[in-house]
Protein backbone atom coordinates (compact mmCIF):
# COMPACT_ATOMS: atom_id res chain seq x y z
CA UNK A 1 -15.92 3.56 5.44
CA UNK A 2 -13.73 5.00 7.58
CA UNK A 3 -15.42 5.40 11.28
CA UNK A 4 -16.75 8.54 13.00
CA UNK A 5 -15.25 10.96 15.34
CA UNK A 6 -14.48 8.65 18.38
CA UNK A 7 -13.36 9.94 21.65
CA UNK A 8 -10.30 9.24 21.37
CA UNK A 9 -9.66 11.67 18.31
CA UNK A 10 -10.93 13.96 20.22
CA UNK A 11 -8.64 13.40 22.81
CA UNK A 12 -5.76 13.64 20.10
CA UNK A 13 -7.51 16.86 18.98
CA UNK A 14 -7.20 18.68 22.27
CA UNK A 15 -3.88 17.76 22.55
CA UNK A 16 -2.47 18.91 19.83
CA UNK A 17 -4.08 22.48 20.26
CA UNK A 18 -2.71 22.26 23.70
CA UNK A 19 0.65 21.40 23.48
CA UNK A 20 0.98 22.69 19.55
CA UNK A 21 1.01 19.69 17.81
CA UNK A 22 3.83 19.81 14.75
CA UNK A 23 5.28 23.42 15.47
CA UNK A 24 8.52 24.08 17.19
CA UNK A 25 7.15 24.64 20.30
CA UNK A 26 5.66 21.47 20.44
CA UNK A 27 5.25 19.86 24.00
CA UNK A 28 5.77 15.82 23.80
CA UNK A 29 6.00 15.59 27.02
CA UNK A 30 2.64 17.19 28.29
CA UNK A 31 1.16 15.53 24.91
CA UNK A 32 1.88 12.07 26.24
CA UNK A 33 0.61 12.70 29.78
CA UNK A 34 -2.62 14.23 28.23
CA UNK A 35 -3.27 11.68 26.07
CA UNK A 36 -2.42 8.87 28.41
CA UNK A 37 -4.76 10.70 30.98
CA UNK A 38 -7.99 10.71 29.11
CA UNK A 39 -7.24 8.07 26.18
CA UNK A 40 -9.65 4.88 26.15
CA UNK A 41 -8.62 1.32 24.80
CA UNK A 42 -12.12 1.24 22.81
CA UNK A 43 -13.78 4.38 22.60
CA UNK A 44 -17.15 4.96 21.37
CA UNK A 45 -17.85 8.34 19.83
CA UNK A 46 -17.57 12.06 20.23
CA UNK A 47 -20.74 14.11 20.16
CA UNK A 48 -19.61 15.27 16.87
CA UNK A 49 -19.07 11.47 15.83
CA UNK A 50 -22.80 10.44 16.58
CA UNK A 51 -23.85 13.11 14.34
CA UNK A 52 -21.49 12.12 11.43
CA UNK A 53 -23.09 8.76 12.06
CA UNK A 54 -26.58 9.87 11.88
CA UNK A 55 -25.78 11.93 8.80
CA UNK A 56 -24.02 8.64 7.25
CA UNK A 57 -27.20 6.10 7.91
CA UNK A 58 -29.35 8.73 5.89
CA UNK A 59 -27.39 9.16 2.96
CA UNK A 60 -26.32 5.20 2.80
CA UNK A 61 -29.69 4.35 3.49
CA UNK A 62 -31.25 6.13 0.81
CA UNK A 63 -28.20 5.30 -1.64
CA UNK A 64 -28.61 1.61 -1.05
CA UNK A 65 -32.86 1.87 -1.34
CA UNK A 66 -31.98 2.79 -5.01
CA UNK A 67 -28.32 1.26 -5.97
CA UNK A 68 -28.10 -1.87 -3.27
CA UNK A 69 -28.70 -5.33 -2.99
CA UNK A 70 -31.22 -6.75 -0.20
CA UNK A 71 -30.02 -7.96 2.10
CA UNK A 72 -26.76 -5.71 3.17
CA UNK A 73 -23.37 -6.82 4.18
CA UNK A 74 -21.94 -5.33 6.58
CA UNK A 75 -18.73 -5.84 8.00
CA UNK A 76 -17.12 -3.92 11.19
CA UNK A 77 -14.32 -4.30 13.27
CA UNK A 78 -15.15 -5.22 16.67
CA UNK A 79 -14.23 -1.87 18.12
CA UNK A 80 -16.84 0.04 19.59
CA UNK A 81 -16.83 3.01 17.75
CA UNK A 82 -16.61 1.53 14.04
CA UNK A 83 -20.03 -0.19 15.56
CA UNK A 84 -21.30 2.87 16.70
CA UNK A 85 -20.59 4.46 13.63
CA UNK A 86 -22.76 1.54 11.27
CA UNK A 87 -25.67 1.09 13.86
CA UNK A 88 -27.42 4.16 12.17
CA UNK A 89 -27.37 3.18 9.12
CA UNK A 90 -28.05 -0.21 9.58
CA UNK A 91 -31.33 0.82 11.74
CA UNK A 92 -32.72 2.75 8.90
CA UNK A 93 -31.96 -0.16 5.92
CA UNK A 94 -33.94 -2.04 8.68
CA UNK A 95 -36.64 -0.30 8.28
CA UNK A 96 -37.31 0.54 4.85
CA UNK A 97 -39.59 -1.42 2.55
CA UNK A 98 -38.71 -0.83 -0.76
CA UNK A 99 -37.10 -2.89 -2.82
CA UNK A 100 -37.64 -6.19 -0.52
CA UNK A 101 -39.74 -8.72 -0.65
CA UNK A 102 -42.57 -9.08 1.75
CA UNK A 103 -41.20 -12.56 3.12
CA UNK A 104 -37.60 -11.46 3.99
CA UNK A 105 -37.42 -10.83 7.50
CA UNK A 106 -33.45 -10.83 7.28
CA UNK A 107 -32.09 -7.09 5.86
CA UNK A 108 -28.90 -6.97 7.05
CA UNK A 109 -26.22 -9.22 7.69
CA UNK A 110 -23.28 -8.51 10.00
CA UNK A 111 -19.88 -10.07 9.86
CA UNK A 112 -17.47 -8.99 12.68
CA UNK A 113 -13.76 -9.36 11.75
CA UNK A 114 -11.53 -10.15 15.00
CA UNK A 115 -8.55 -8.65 12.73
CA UNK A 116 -10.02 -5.69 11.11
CA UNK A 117 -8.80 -3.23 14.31
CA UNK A 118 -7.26 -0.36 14.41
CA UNK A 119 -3.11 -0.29 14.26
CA UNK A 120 -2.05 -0.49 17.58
CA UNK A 121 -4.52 -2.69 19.08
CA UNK A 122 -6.10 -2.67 22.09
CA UNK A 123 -4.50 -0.97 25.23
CA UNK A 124 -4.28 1.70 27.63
CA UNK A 125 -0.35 3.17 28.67
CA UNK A 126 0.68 -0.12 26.28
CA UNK A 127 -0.85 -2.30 28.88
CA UNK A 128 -2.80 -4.41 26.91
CA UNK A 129 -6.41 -5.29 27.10
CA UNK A 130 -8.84 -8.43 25.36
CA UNK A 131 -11.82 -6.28 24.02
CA UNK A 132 -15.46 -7.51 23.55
CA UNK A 133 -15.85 -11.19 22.95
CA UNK A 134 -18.96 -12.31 20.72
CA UNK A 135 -21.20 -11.91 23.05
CA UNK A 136 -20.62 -8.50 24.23
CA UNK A 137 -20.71 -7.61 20.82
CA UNK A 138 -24.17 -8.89 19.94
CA UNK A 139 -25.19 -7.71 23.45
CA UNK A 140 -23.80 -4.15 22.23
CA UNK A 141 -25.31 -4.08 18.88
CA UNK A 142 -29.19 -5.33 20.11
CA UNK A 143 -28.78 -2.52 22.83
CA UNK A 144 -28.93 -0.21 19.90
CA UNK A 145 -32.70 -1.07 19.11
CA UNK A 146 -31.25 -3.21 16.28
CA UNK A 147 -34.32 -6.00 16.18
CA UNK A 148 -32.92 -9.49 16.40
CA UNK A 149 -34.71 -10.89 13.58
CA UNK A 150 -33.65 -8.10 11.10
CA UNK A 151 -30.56 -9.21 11.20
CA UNK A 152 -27.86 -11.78 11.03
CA UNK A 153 -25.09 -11.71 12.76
CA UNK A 154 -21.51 -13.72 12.25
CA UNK A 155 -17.91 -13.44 13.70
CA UNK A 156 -14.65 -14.55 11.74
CA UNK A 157 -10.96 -14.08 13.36
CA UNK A 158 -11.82 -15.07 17.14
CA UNK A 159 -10.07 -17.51 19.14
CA UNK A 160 -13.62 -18.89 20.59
CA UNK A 161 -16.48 -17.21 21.90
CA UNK A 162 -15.85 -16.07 25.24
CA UNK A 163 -12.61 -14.68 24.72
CA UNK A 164 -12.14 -11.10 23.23
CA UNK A 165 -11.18 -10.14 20.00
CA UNK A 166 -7.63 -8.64 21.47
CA UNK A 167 -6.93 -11.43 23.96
CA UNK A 168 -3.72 -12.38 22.10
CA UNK A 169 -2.53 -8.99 22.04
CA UNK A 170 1.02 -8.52 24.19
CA UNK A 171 0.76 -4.85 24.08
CA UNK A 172 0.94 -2.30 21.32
CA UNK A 173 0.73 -3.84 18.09
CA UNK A 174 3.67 -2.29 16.20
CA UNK A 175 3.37 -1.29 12.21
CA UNK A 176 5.33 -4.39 10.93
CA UNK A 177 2.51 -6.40 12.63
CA UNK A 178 -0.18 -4.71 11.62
CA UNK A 179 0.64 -4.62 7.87
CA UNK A 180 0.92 -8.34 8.02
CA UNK A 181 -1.99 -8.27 9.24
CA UNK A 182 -3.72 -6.07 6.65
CA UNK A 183 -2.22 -8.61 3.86
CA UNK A 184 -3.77 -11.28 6.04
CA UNK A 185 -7.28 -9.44 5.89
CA UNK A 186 -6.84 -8.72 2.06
CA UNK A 187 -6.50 -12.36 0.80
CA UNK A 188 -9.60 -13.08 3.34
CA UNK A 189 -11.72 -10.54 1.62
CA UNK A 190 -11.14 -11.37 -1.77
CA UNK A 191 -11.95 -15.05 -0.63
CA UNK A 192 -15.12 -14.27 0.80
CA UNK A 193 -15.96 -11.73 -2.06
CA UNK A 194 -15.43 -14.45 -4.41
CA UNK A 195 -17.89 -16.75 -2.24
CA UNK A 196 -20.76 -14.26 -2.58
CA UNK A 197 -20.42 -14.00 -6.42
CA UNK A 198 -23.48 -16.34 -8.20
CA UNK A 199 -22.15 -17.99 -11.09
CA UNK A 200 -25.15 -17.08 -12.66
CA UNK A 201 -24.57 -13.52 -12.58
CA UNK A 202 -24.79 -11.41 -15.33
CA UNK A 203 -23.44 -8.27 -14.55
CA UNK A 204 -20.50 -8.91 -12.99
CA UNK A 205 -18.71 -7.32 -15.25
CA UNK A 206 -20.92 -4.61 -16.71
CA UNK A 207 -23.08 -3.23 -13.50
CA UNK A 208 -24.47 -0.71 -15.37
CA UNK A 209 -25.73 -2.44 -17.98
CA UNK A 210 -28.27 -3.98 -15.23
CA UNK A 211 -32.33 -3.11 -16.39
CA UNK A 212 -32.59 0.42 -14.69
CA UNK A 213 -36.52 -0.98 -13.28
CA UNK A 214 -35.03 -4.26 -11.94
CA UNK A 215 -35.32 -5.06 -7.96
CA UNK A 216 -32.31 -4.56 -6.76
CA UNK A 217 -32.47 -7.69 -4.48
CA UNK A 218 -32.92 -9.59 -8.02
CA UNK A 219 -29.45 -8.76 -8.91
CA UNK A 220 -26.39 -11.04 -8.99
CA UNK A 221 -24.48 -7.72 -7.84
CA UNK A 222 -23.88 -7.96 -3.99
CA UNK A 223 -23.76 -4.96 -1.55
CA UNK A 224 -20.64 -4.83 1.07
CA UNK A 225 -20.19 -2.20 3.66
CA UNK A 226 -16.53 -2.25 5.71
CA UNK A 227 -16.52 -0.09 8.24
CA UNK A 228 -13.23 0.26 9.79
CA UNK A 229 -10.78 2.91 10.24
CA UNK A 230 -8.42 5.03 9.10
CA UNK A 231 -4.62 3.96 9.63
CA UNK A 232 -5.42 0.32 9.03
CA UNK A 233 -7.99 0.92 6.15
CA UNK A 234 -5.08 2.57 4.62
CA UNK A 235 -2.73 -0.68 4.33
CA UNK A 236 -5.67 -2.52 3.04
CA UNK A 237 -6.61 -0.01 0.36
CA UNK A 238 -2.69 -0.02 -0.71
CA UNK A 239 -2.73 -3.70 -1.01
CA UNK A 240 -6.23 -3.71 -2.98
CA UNK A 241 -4.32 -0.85 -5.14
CA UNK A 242 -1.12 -3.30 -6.24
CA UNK A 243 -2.63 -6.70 -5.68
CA UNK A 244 -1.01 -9.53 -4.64
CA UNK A 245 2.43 -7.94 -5.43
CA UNK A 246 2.35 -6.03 -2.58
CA UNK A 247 5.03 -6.38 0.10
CA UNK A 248 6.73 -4.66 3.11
CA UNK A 249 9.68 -2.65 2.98
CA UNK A 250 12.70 -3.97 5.52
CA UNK A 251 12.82 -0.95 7.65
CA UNK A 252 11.65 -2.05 10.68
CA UNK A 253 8.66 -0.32 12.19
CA UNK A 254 8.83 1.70 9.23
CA UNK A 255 5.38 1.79 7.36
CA UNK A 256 5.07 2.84 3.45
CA UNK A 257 5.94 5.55 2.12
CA UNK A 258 2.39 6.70 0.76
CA UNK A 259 -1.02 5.75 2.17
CA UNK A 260 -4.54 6.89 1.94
CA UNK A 261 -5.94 9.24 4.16
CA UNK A 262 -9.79 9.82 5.29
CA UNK A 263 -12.21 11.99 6.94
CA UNK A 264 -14.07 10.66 9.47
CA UNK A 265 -17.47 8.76 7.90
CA UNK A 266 -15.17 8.85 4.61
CA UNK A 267 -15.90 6.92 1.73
CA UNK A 268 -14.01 5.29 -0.58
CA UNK A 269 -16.19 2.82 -2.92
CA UNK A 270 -15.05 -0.03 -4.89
CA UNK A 271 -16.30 -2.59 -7.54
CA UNK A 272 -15.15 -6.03 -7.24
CA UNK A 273 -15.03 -8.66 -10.24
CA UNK A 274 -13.77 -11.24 -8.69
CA UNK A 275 -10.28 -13.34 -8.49
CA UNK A 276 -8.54 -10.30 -6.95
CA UNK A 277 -9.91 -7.47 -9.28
CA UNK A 278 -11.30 -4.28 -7.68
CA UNK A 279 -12.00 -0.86 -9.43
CA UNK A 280 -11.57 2.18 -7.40
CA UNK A 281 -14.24 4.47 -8.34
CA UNK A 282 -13.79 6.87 -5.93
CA UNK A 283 -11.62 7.67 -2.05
CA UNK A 284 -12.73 9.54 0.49
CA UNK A 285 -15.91 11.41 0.01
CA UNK A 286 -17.71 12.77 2.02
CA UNK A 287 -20.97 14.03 0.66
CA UNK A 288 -23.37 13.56 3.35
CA UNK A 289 -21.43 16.23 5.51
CA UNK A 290 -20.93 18.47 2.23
CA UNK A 291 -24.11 19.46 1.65
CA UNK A 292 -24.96 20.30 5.57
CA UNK A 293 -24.50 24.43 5.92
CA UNK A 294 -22.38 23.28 9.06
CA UNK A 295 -20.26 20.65 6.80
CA UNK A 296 -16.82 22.44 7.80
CA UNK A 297 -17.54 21.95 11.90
CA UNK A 298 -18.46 18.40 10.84
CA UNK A 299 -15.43 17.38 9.01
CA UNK A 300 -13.08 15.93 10.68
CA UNK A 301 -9.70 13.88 10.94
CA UNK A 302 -8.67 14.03 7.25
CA UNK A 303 -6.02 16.86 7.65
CA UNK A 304 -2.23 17.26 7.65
CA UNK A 305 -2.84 18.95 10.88
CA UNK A 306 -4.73 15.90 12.24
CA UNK A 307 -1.51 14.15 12.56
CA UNK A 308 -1.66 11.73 9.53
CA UNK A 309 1.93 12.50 9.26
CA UNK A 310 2.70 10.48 12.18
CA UNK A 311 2.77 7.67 9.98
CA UNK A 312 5.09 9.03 7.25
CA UNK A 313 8.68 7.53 7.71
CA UNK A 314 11.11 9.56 8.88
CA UNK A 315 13.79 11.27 6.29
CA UNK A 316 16.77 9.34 8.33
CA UNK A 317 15.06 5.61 6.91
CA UNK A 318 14.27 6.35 3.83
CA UNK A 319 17.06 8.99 2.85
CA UNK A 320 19.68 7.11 4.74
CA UNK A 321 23.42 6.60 2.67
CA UNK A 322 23.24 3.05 4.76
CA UNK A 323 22.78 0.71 1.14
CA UNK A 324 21.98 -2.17 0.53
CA UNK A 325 23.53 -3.78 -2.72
CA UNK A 326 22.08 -7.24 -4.11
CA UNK A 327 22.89 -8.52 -7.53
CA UNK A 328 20.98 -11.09 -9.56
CA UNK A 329 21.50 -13.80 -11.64
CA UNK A 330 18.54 -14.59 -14.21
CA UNK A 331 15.72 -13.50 -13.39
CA UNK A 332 14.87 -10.59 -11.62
CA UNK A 333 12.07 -9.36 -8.99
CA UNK A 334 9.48 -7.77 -10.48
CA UNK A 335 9.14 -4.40 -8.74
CA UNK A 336 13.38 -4.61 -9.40
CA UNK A 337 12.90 -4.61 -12.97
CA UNK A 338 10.21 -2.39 -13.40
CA UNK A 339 12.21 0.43 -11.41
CA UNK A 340 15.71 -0.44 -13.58
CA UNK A 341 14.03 0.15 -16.72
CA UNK A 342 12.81 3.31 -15.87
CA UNK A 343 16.37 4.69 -14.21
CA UNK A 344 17.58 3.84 -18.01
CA UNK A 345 15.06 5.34 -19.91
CA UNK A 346 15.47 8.33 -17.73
CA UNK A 347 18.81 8.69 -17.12
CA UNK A 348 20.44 6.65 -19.58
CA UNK A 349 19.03 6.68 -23.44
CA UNK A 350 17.40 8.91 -25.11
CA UNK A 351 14.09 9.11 -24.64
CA UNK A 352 13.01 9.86 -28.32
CA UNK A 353 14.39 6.60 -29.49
CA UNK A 354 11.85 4.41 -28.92
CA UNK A 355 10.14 2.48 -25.82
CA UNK A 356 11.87 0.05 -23.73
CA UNK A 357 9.72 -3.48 -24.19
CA UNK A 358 9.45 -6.27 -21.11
CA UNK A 359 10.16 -9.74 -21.99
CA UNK A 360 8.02 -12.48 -21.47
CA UNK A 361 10.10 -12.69 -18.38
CA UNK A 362 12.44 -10.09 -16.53
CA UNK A 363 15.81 -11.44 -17.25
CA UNK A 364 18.89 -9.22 -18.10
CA UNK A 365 19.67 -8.35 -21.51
CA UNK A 366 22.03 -6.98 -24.02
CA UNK A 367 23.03 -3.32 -23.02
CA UNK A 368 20.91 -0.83 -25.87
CA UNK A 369 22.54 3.02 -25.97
CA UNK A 370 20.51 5.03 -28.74
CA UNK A 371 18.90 2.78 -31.00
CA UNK A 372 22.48 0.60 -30.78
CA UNK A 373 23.05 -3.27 -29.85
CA UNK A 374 26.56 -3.34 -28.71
CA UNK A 375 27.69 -6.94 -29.45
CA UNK A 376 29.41 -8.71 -26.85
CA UNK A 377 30.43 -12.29 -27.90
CA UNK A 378 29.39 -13.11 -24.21
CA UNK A 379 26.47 -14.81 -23.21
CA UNK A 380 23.63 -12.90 -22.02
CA UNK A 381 23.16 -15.72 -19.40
CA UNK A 382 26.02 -14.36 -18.03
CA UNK A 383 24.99 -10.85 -17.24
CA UNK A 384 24.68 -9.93 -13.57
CA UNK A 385 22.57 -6.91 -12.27
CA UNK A 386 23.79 -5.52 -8.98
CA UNK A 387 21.12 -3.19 -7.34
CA UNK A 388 21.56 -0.67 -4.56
CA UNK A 389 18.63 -0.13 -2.96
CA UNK A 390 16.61 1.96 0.32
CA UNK A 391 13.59 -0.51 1.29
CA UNK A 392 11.84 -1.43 -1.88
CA UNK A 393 13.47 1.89 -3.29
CA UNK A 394 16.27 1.19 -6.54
CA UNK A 395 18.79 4.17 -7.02
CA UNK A 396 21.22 2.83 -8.44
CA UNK A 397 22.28 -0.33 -10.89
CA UNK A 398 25.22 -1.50 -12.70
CA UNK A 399 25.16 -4.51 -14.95
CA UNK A 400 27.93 -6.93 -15.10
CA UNK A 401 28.81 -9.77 -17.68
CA UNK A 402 31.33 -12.20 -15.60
CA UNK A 403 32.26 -14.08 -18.59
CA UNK A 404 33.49 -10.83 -20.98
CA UNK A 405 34.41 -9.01 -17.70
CA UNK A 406 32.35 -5.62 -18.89
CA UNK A 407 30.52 -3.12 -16.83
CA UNK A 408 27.40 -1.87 -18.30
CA UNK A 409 24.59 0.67 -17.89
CA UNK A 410 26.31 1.91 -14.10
CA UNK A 411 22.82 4.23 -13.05
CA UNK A 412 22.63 6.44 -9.98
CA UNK A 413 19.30 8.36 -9.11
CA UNK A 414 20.31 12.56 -9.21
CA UNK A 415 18.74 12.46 -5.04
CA UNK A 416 21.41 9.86 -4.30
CA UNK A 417 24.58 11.22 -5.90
CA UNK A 418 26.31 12.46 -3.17
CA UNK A 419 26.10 8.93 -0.89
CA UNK A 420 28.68 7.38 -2.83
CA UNK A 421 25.77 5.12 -4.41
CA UNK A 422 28.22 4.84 -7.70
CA UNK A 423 31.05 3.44 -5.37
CA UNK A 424 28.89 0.85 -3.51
CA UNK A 425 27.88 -0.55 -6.57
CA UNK A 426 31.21 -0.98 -8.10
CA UNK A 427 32.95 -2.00 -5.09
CA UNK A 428 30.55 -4.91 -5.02
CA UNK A 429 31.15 -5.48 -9.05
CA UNK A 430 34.91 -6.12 -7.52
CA UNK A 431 34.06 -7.98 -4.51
CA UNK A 432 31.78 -10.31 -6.42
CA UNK A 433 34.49 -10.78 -9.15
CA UNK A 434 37.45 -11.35 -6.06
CA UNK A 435 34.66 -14.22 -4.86
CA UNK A 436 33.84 -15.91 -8.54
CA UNK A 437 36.97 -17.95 -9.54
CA UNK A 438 35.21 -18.37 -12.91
CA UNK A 439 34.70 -14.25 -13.54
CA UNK A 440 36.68 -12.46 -15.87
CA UNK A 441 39.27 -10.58 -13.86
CA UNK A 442 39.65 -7.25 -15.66
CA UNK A 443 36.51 -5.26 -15.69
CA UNK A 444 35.99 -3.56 -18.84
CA UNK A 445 33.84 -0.18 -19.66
CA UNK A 446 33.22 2.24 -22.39
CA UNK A 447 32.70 5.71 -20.43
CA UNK A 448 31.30 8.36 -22.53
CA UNK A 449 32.08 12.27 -21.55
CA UNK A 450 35.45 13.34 -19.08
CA UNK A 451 33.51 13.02 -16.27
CA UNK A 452 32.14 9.34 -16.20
CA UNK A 453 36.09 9.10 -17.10
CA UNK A 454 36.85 10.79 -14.37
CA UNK A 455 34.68 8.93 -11.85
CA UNK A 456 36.05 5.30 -12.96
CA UNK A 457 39.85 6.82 -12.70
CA UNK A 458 39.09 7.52 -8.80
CA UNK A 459 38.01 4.29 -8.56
CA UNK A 460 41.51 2.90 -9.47
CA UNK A 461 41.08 2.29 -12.97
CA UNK A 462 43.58 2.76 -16.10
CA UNK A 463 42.74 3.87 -19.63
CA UNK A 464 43.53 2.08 -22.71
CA UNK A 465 42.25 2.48 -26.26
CA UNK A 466 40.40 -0.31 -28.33
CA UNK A 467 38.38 -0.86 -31.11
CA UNK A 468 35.33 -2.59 -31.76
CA UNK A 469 32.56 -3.29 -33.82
CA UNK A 470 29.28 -2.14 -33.51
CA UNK A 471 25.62 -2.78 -34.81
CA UNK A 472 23.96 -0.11 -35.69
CA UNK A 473 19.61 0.08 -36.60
CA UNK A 474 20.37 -3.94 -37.03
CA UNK A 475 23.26 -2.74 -39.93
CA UNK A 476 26.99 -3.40 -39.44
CA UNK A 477 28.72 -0.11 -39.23
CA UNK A 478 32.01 -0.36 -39.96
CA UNK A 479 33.45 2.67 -38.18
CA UNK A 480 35.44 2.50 -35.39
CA UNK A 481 34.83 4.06 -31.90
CA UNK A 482 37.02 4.62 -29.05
CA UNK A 483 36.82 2.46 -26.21
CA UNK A 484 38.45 2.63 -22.84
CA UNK A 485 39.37 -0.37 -21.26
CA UNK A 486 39.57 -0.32 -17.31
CA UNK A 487 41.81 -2.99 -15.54
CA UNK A 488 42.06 -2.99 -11.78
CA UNK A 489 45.02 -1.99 -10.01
């Protein structure tokens, strides 16, 4: 759950109407001094914000009387206004009765994460500063007519108690930090999901097939709300997404390329099987403000216009011509792999001729063209895939056998044709070949069409004819094909 409208969106809000936030005319100047006029390090909430809140405790509250488990988890970050934005709701699960036993006191339990913050941190003009310690944050949380014996309340991520939950910060946290963080927070969640998982559970992996009359406290199926916000949520829900595979690009400061966005009070729900394992039933809804007549005055922060493009990287990182080109021996990185296969399929064979199958493991293989195995008496072993890549992005690959000497399945992405992506990835074909005093030294490839001819030639290549024998839909075919043969000059 993403939190409500705090004052500080607000803030950004008022700003961007004021100095026309993402048109032409667009003051940065005045922005900045606005913003660092009026901003707060930890905000609590807007007007609107309290009554998103208010709105969100009834509709959880009544969702979790029917669907939850007694007691609730909660867990916050320590900033004020994700706080703010749970108290309501956790109020009203205080006070119902259904659904819980007459001897448990206990209906909620709160765990506050020292390292589920907001991006950026804690500051004011990048001067930095330590946030509520553990006891502010009970103190804050009891002022809110939450009754101490309702609830439970924990702290993970804190250097000790008196300190706050920012006093390490050195000033604005920057985006490479922060999605560390987030894969820091991820592998702690799933480890304390898997915690509060009974063995004895029986519907852990068919909820619904729980007795529609049962307590809900009876159930082996626990209840977790996060409430956090939206930037940061975003790397978490991206990691959830691709699992423990997920990494960070090299650009620095540069975040990913896609992320999820949400409303304020937005809710994205999840079902969690343990080891890792989430479902993602739904993102970002928002139906306790859609059914209110005034829903579209209480919807906010989930627009293009409310600056979520901020975070987008820029077209100069991730469109740059600046390449990096890596080549592998063996086996190959997954998310490499997965994106080679697919430049082939796409740009290489023909699609109607089958599917392209993984190996038990990625290595490189023989080069297929249309159903056809072109035999090379060269080991496969010997295959090396070179790779030019943007970040995490693959746009173009060449494959290279340095005992036969032959170039193979040279791919370039259409968007990257005109930064000499083709060159770069021959070049290094050569350099790598200068370097390897066991390589073949004449590099050998079979162009098809005048203009992959054409492109080689520039390159400094000569044409030759040969012939050679191919296997054909796992028959010998005796014909013979013209080859072209490419020594460098």
């Amino acid at each position: 759950i993403r939190h409500a409208e705090s004052r500080n969106n607000e803030i950004y809000s008022e700003a961007g109407k004021k100095f026309h936030w993402g048109a032409p005319t667009f003051d940065q100047k005045g922005w900045i001094e606005y913003v660092n006029a009026h901003r707060d390090a930890d905000p609590g909430l807007s007007r609107r914000g309290e009554e998103q809140a208010e709105h969100l405790g009834e509709y959880l509250s009544k969702v979790l009387e029917k669907e939850g488990s007694s007691p609730t988890y909660v867990i916050t970050s320590p900033m004020r206004r994700t706080i703010k934005t749970v108290i309501p709701t956790i109020r009203k699960i205080i006070n119902q009765t259904d659904n819980v036993h007459d001897d448990d006191s206990v209906r909620c339990k709160i765990l506050v994460h020292a390292q589920y913050f907001e991006v950026e941190g804690c500051h004011v003009k990048n001067v930095p500063e330590p946030g509520m310690n553990q006891k502010e944050i009970a103190e804050f949380i009891y002022e809110e007519r939450v009754k101490k014996e309702n609830v439970t309340m924990n702290f993970v991520g804190f250097q000790n108690e008196e300190s706050g939950w920012y006093c390490h910060g050195k000033g604005v946290e920057n985006r490479v930090e922060a999605e560390n963080r987030s894969t820091q927070f991820y592998m702690w969640l799933c480890d304390w999901l898997d915690e509060q998982i009974k063995d004895e559970a029986e519907d852990i992996f068919d909820a619904a097939a729980v007795a529609k009359m049962e307590k809900a406290h009876n159930r082996g199926r626990r209840t977790i709300l996060i409430v956090g916000h939206g930037e940061f949520m975003g790397y978490v829900l991206r990691r959830i997404v691709c699992g423990f595979g997920h990494s960070m690009e090299s650009y620095e400061g540069i975040p990913h390329r896609s992320t999820f966005v949400h409303f304020n009070t937005g809710i994205s729900e999840l079902e969690y099987f343990g080891a890792g394992r989430f479902l993602l039933m739904g993102t970002n809804h928002t139906n306790h403000l859609d059914v209110l007549e005034n829903s579209s005055c209480l919807k906010s922060g989930g627009k293009i216009t409310d600056g979520w493009s901020y975070i987008m990287p820029e077209d100069n990182d991730v469109l740059s011509p600046g390449l990096v080109t890596d080549f592998y021996a063996g086996n190959v990185d997954d998310h490499v792999f997965d994106q080679v296969e697919a430049m082939k399929k796409l740009y290489l064979y023909d699609q109607n001729k089958g599917s392209m199958r993984r190996k038990s493991r990625p290595t490189i293989n023989e080069d297929e063209r249309d159903g056809a195995i072109i035999q090379d008496k060269a080991s496969v072993e010997n295959n090396i895939l070179f790779v030019s890549k943007r970040g995490h992005e693959v746009i173009g690959s060449a494959l290279f056998n340095r005992e036969s000497g032959r170039l193979m399945d040279v791919i370039v992405k259409p968007c990257a044709r005109k930064n000499a992506v083709g060159q770069s990835l021959v070049q290094a074909v050569k350099e790598y070949v200068e370097r390897d005093t066991n390589a073949c030294k004449t590099i050998t490839v079979f162009p098809k069409g005048d203009n992959i001819k054409s492109f080689f030639d520039k390159l400094g290549f000569e044409s030759t004819q040969e012939k050679i024998k191919v296997l054909c839909d796992k028959a010998e075919n005796e014909d013979r094909i013209m080859s072209m043969k490419i020594s460098l000059k």
